[in-house]
N, C-alpha and C. Protein backbone atom coordinates (compact mmCIF):
# COMPACT_ATOMS: atom_id res chain seq x y z
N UNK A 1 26.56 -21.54 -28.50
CA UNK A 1 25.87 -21.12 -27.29
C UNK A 1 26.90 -20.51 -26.34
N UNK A 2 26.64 -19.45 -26.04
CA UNK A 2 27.81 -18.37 -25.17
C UNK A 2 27.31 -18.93 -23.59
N UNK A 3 26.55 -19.69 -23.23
CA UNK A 3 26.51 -20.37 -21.80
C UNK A 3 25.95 -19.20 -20.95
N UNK A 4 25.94 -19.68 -19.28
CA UNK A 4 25.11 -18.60 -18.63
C UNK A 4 25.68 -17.52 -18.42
N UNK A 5 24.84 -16.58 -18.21
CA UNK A 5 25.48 -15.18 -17.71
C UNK A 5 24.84 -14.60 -16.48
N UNK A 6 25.75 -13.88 -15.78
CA UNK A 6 25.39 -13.11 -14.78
C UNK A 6 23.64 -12.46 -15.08
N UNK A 7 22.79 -12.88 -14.19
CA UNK A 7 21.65 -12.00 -14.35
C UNK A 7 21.44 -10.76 -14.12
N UNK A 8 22.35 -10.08 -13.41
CA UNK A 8 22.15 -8.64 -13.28
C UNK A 8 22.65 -8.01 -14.43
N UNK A 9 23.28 -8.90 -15.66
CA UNK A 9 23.09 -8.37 -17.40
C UNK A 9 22.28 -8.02 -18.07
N UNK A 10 21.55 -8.71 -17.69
CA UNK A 10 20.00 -8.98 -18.24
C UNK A 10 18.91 -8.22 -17.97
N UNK A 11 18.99 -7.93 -16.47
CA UNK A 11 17.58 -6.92 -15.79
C UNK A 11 17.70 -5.44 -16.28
N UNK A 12 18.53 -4.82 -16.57
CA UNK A 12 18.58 -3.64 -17.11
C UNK A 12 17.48 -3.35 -18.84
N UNK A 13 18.12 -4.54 -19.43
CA UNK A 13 17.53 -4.36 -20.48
C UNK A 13 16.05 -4.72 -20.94
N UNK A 14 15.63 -5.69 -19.79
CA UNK A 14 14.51 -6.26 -19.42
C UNK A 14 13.69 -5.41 -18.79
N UNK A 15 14.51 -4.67 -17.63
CA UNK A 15 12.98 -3.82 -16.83
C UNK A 15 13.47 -2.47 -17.60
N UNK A 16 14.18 -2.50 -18.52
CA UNK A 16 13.89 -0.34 -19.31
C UNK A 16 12.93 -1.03 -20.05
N UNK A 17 13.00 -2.10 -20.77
CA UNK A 17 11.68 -1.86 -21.56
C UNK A 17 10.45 -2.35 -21.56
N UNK A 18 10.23 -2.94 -19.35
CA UNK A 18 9.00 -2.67 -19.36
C UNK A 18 8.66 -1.73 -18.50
N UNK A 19 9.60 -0.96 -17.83
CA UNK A 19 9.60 0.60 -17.15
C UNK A 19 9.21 1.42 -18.05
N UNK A 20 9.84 1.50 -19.61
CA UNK A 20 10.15 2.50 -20.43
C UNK A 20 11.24 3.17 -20.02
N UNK A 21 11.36 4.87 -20.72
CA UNK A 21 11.93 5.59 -21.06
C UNK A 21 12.60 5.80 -19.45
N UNK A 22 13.17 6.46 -18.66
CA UNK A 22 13.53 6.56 -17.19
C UNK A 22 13.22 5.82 -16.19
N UNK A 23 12.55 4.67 -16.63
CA UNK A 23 12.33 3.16 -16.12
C UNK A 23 13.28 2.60 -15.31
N UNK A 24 14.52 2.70 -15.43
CA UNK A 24 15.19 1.91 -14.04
C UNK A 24 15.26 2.93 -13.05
N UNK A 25 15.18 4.18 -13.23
CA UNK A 25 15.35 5.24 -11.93
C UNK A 25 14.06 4.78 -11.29
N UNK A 26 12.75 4.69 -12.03
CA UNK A 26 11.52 4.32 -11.13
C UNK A 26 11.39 3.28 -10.18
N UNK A 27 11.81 1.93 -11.44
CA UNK A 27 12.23 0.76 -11.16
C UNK A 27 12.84 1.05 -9.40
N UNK A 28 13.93 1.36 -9.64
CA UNK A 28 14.92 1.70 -8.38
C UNK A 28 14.04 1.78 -7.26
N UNK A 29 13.21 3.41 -7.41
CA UNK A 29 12.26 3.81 -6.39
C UNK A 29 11.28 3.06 -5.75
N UNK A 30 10.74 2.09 -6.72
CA UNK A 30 9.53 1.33 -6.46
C UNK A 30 10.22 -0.04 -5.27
N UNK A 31 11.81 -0.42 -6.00
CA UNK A 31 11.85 -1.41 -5.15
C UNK A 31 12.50 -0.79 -3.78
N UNK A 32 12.89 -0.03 -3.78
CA UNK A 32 13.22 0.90 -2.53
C UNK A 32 12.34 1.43 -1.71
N UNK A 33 11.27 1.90 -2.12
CA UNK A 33 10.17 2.25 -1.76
C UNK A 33 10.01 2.33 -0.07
N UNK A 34 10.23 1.18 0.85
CA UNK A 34 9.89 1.28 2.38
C UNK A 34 11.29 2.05 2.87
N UNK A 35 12.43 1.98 2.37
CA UNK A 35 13.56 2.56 2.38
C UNK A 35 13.53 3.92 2.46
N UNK A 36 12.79 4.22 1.30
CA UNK A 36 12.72 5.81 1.29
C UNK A 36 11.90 6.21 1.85
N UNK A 37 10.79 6.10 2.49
CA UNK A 37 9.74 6.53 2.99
C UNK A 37 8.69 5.97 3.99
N UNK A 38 9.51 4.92 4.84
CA UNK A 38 9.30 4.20 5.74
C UNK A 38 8.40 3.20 5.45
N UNK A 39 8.57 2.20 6.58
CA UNK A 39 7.51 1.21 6.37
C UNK A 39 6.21 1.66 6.83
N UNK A 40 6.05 2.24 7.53
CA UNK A 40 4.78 2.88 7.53
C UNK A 40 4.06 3.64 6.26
N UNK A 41 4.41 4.12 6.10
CA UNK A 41 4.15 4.89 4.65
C UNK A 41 4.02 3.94 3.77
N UNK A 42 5.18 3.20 3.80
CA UNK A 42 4.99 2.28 1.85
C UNK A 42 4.66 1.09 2.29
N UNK A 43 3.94 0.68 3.32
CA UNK A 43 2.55 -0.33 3.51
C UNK A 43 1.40 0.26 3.16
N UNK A 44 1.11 1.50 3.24
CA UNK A 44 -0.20 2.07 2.63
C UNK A 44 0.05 3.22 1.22
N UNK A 45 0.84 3.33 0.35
CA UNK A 45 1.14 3.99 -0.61
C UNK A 45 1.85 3.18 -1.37
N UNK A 46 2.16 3.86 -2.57
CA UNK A 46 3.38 3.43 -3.54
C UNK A 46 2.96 4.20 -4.92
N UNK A 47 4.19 4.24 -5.03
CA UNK A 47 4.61 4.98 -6.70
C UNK A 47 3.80 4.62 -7.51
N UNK A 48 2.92 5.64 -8.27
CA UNK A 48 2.66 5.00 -9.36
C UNK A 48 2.93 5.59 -10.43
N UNK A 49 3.58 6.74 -10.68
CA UNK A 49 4.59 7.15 -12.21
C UNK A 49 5.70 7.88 -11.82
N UNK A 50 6.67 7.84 -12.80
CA UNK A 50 7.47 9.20 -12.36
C UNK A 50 7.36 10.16 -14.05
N UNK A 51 6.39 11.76 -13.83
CA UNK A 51 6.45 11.93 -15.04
C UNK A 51 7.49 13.32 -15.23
N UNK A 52 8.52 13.02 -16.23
CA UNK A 52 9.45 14.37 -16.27
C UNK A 52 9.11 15.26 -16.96
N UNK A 53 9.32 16.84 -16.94
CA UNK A 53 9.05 17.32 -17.66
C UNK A 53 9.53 16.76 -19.44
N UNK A 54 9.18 17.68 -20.43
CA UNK A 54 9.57 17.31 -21.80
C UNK A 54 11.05 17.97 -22.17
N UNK A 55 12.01 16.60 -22.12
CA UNK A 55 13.11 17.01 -22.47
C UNK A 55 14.54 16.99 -21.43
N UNK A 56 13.83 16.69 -20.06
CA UNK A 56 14.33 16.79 -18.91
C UNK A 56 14.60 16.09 -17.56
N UNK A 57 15.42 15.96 -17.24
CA UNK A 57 15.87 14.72 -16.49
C UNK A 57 16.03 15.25 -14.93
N UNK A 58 14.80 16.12 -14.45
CA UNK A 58 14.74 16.47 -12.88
C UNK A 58 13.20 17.32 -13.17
N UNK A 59 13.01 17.85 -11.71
CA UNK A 59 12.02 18.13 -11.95
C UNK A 59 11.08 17.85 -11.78
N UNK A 60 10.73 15.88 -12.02
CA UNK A 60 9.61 15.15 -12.53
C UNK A 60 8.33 15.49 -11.28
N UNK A 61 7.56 14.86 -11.42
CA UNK A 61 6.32 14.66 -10.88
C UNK A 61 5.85 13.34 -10.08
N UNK A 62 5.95 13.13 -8.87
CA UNK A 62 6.07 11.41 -8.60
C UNK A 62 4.19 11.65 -7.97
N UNK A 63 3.43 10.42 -8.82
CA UNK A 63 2.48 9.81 -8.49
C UNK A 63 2.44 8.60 -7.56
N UNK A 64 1.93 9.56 -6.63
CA UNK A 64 1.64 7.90 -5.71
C UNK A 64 0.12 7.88 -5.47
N UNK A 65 -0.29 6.50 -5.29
CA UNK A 65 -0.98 5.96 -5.16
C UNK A 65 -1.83 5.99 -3.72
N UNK A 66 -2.31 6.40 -3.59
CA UNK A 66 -2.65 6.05 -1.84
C UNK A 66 -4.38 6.60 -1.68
N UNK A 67 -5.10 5.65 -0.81
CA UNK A 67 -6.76 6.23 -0.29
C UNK A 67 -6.68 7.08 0.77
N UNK A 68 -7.66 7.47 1.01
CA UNK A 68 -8.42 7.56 2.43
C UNK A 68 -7.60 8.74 3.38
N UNK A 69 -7.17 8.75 4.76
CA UNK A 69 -6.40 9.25 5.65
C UNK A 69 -5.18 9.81 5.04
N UNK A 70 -4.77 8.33 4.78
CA UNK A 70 -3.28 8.71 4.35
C UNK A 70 -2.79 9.69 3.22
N UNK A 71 -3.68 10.35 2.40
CA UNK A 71 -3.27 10.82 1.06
C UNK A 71 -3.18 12.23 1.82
N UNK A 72 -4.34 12.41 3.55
CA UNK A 72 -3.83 13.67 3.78
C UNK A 72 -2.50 13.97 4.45
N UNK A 73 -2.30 13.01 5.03
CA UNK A 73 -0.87 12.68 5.83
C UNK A 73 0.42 12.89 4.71
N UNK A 74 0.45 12.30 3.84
CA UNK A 74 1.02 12.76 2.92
C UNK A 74 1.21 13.84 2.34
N UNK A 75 -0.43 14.74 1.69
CA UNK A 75 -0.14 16.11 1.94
C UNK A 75 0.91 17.22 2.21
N UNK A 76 0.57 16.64 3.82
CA UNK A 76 1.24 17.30 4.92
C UNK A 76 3.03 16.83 4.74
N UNK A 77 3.46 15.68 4.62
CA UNK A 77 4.41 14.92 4.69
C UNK A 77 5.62 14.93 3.08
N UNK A 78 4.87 16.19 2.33
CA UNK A 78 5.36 16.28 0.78
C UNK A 78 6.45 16.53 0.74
N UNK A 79 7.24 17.78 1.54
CA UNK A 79 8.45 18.43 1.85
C UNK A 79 9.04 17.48 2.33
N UNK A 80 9.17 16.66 2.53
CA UNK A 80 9.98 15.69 3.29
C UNK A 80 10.07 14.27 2.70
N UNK A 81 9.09 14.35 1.74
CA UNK A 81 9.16 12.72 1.00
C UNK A 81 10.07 13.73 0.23
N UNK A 82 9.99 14.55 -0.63
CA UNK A 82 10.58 14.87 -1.78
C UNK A 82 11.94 15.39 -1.38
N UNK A 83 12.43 15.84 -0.46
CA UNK A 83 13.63 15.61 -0.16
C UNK A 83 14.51 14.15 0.17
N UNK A 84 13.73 13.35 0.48
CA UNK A 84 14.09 11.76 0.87
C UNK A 84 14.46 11.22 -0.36
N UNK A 85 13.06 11.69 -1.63
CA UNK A 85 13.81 11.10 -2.68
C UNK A 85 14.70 11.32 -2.99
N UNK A 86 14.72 12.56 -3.35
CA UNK A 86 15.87 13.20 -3.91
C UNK A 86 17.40 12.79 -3.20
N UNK A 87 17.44 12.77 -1.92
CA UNK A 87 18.35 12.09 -1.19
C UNK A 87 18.20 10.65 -2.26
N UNK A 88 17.70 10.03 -2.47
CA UNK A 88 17.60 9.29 -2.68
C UNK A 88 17.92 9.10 -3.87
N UNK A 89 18.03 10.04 -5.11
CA UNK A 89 18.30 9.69 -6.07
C UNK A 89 19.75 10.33 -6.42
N UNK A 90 19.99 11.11 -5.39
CA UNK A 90 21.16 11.85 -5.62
C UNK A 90 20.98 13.82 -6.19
N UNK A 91 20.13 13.70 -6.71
CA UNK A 91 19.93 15.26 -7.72
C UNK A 91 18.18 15.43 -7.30
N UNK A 92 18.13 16.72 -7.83
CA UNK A 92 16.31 17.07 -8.06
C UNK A 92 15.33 16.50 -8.90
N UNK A 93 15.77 15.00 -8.30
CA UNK A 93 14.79 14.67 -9.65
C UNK A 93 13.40 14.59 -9.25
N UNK A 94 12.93 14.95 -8.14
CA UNK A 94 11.12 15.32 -7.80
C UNK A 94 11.18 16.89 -7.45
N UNK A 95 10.23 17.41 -7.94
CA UNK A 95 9.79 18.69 -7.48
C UNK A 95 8.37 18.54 -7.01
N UNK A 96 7.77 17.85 -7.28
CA UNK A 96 6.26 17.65 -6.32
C UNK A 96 5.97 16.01 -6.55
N UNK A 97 4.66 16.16 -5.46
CA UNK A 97 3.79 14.57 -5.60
C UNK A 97 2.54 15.32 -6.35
N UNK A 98 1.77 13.92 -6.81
CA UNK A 98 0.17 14.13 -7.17
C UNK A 98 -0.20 13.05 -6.61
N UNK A 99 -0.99 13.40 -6.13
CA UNK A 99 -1.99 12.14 -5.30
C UNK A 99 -2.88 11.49 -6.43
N UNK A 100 -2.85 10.23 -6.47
CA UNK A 100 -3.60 9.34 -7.14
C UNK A 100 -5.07 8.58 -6.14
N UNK A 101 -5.91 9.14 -6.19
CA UNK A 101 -7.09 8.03 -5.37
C UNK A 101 -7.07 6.82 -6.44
N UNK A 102 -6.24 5.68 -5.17
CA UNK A 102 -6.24 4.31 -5.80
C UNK A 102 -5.54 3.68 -4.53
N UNK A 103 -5.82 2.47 -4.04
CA UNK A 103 -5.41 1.44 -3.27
C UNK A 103 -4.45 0.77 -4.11
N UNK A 104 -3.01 0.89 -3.47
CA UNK A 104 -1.86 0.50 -3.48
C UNK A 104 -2.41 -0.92 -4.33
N UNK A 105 -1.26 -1.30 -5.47
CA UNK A 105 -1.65 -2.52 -6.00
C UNK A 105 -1.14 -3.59 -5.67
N UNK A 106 -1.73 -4.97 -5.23
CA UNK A 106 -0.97 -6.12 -4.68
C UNK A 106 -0.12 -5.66 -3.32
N UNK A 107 -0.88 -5.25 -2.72
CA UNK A 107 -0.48 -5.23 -0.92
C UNK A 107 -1.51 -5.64 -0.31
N UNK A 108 -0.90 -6.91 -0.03
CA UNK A 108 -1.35 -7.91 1.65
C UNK A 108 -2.00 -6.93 2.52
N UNK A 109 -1.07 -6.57 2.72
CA UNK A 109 -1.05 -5.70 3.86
C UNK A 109 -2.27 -4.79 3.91
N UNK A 110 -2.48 -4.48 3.36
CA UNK A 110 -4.54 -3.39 3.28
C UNK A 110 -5.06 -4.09 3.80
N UNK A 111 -5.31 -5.67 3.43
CA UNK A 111 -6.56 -6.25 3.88
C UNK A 111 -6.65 -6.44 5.42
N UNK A 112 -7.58 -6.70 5.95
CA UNK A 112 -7.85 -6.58 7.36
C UNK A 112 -7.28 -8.83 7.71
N UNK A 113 -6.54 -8.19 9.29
CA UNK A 113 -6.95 -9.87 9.40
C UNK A 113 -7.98 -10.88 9.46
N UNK A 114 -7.56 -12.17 8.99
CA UNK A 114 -8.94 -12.85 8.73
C UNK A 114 -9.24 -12.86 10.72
N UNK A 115 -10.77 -12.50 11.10
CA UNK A 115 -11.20 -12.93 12.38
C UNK A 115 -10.88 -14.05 13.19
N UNK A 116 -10.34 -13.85 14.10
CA UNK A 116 -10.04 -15.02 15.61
C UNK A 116 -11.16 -15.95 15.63
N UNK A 117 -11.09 -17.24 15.75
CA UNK A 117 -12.32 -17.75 15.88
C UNK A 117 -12.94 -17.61 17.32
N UNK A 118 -13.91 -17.45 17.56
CA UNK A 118 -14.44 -17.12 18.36
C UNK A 118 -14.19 -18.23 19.93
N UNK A 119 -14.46 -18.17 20.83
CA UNK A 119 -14.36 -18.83 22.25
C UNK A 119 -15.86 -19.60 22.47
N UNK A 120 -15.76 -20.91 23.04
CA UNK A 120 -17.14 -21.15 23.12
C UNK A 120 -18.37 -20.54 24.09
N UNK A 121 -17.84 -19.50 24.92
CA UNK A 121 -18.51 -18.32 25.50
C UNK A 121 -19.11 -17.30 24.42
N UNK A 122 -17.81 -17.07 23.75
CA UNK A 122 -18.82 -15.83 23.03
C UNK A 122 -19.35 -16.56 21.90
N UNK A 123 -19.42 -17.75 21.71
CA UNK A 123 -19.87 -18.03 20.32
C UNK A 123 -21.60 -18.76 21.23
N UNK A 124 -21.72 -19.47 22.41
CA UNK A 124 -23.11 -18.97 23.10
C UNK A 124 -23.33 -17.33 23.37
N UNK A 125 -23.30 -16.32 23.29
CA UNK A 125 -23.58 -15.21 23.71
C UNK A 125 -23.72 -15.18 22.61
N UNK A 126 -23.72 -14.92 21.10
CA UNK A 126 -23.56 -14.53 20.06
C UNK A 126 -25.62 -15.36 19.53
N UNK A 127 -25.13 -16.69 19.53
CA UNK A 127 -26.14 -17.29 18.96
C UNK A 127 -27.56 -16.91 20.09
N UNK A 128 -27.67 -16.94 21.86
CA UNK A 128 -28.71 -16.53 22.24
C UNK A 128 -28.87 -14.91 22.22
N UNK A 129 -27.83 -13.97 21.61
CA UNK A 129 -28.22 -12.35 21.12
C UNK A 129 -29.38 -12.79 19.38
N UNK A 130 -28.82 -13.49 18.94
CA UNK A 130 -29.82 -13.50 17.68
C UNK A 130 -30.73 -14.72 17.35
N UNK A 131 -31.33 -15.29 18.60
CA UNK A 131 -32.23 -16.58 18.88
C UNK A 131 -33.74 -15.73 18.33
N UNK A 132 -33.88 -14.42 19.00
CA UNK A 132 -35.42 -13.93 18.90
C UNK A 132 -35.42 -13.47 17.32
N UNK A 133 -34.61 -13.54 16.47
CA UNK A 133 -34.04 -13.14 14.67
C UNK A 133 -35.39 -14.30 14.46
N UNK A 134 -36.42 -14.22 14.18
CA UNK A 134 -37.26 -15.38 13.18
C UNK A 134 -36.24 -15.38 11.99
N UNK A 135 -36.54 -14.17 11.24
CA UNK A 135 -35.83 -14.69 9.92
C UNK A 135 -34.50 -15.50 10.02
N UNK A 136 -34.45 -16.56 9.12
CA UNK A 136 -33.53 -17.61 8.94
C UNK A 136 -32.09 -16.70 8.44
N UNK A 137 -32.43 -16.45 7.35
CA UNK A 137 -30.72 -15.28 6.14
C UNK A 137 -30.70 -14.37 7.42
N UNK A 138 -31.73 -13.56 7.85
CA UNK A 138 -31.15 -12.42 8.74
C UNK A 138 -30.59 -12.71 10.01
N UNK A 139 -31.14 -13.76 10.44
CA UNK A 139 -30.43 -14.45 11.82
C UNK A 139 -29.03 -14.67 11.74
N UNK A 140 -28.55 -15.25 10.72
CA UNK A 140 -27.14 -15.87 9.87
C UNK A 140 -26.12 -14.94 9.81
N UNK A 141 -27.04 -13.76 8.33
CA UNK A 141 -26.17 -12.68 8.58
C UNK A 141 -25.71 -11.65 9.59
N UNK A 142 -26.60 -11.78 11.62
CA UNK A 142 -26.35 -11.02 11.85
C UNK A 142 -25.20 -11.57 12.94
N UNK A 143 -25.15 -13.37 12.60
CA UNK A 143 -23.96 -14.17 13.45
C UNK A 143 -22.86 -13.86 12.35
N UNK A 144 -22.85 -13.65 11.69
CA UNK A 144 -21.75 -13.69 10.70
C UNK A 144 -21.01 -12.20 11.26
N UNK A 145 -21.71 -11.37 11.57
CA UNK A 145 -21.58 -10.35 11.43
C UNK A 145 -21.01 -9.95 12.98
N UNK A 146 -21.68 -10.59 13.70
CA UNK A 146 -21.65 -10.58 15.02
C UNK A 146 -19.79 -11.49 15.64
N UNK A 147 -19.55 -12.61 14.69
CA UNK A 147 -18.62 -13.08 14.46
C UNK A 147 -17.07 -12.20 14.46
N UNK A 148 -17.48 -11.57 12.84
CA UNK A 148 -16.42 -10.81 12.57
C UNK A 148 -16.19 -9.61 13.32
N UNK A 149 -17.35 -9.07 14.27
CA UNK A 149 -16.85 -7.88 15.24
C UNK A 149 -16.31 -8.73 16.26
N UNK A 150 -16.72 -9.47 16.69
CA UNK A 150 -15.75 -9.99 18.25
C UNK A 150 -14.58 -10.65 18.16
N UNK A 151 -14.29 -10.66 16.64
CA UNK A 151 -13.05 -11.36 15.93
C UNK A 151 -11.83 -11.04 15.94
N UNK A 152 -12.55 -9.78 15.64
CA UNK A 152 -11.27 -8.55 15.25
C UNK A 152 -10.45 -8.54 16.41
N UNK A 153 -9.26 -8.17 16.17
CA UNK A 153 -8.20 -7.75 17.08
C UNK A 153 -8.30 -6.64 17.61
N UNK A 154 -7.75 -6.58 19.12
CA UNK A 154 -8.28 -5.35 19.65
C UNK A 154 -7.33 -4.35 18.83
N UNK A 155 -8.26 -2.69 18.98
CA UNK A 155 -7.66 -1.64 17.99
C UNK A 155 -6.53 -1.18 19.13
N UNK A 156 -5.62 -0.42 18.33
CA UNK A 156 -4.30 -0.13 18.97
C UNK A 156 -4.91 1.13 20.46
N UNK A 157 -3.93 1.06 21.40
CA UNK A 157 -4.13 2.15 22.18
C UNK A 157 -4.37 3.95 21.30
N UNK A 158 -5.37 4.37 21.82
CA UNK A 158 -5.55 5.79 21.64
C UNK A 158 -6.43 5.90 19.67
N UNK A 159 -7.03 4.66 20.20
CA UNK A 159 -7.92 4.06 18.55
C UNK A 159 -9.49 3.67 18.96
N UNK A 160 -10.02 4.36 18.51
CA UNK A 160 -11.12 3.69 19.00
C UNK A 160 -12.22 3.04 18.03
């Protein structure tokens, strides 16, 4: 038994072959990710391939991941990620993005906060707004509902 070894021996050969083929350059990117492209950005995006051309080690194609707003912000924001990477990797190794419609995988951070519990003011204002509700489920669902709007945290200045 050759005893322990340094683990940073090990991760190379471990994440190329579940990166694959140019797998630790991605590797790299993915864990770098808020680094290169702010925390703003890589709370709502992230890498999801890097594909090179055939045969060729620049060039590639970086897929990210991102919904909604942000994929146009990005868009707009292409010239400037792809120079960051590239800063970032040293050489040309992006020549464009492709937008992926897909919500970033395993980020906290998307989900909304769970609702404030309510004050015992607004939680009377709430129940005599839906007293005249006969229906029982619709009365419920519209405190539930009524709940999670007065819950929410107020939206940022210049948000409405």
């Amino acid at each position: 038994m050759a005893g322990p070894r340094p683990i940073g021996h090990t991760v190379p050969q471990v994440a190329g072959k579940a990166l694959g083929k140019k797998g630790l350059a991605f590797g790299a990117l993915i864990t770098e990710w808020p680094s290169v492209v702010g925390a703003q950005l890589a709370q709502r995006t992230q890498p999801d391939r890097l594909a090179f051309p055939r045969g060729k080690r620049e060039d590639a194609t970086l897929h990210i991941r991102a919904m909604g707003a942000i994929a146009l912000e990005l868009q707009h924001l292409e010239p400037l990620i792809i120079e960051r990477i590239n800063g970032f990797f040293g050489y040309r190794a992006v020549a464009r993005i492709k937008l992926v419609h897909a919500a970033p995988v395993g980020t906290p951070a998307l989900r909304p906060p769970p609702p404030r519990p309510l004050s015992m003011d607004e939680e009377i204002a709430l129940i005599n707004a839906t007293a005249a509700v006969e229906d029982d489920e619709l009365r419920a669902a519209l405190e539930r509902f009524g709940r999670s709007l007065l819950g929410r945290p107020p939206a940022p200045r210049g948000v409405r």
